[in-house]
Protein backbone atom coordinates (compact mmCIF):
# COMPACT_ATOMS: atom_id res chain seq x y z
CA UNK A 1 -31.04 -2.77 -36.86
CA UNK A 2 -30.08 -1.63 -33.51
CA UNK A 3 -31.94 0.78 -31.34
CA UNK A 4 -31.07 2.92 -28.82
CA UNK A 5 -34.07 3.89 -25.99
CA UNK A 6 -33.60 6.18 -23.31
CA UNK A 7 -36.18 4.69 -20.38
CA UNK A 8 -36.65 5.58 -16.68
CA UNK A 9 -35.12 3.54 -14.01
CA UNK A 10 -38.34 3.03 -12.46
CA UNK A 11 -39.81 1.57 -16.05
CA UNK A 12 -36.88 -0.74 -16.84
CA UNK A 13 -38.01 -3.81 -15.64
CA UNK A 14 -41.15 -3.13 -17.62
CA UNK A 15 -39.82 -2.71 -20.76
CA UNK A 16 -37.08 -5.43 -20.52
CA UNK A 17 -39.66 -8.29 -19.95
CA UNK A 18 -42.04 -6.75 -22.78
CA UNK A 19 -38.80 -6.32 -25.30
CA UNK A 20 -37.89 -9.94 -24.52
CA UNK A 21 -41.40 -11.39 -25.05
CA UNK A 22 -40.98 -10.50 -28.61
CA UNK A 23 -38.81 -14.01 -29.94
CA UNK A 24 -37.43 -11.52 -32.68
CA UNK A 25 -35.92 -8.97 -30.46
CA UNK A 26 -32.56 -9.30 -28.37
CA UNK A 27 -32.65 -7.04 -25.74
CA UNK A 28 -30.29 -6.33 -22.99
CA UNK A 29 -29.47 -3.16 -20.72
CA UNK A 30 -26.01 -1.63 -21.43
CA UNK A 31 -23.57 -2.07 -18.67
CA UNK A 32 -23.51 1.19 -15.99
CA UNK A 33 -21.40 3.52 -17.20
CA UNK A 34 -21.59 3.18 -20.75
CA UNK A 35 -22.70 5.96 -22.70
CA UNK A 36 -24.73 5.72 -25.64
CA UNK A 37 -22.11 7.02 -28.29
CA UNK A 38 -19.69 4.19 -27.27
CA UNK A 39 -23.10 1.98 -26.84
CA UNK A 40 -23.26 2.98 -30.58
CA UNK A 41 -19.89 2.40 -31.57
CA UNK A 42 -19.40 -0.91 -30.12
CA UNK A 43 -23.07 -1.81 -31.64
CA UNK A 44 -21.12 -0.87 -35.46
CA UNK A 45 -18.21 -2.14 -34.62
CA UNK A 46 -19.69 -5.77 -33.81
CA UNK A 47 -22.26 -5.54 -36.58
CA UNK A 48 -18.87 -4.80 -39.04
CA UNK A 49 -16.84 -7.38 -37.47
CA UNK A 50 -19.61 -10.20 -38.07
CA UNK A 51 -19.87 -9.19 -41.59
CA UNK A 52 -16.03 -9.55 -42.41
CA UNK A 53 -16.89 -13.35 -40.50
CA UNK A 54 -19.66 -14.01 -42.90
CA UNK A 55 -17.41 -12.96 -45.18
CA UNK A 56 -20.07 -10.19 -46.48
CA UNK A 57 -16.74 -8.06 -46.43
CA UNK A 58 -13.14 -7.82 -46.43
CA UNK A 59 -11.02 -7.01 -43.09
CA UNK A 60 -8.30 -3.67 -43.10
CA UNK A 61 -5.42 -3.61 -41.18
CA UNK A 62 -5.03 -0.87 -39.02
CA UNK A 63 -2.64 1.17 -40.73
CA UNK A 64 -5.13 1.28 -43.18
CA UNK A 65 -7.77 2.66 -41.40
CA UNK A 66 -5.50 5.19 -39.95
CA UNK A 67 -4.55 6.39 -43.59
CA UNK A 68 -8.27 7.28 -43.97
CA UNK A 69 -8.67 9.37 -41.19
């Protein structure tokens, strides 16, 4: 499950070192710029692409996944 957490600048130091105490959380800060829709997005999209790797699931082309939308 991913999370998204909107934190202070002043706090983030804080919270990164308590986040990666915990050995079954993987945290890191999203790169300037990046809003959290895309943050979200790319978060699916990677979760989606590892599953087709696993082979939890099958891969479309893209003309395929234009057809659905």
């Amino acid at each position: 499950m991913k999370i998204v957490l909107d934190i202070p600048d002043s706090k983030v130091g804080f919270m990164m070192e308590l986040l990666q105490s915990l050995s079954f959380v993987k945290a890191k800060p999203l790169p300037v710029g990046v809003s959290n829709e895309k943050a979200l997005f790319l978060g699916e999209a990677v979760e989606e692409l590892n599953d087709v790797l696993a082979g939890k699931t099958q891969a479309h082309n893209a003309y395929e996944l234009l057809d659905n939308v």
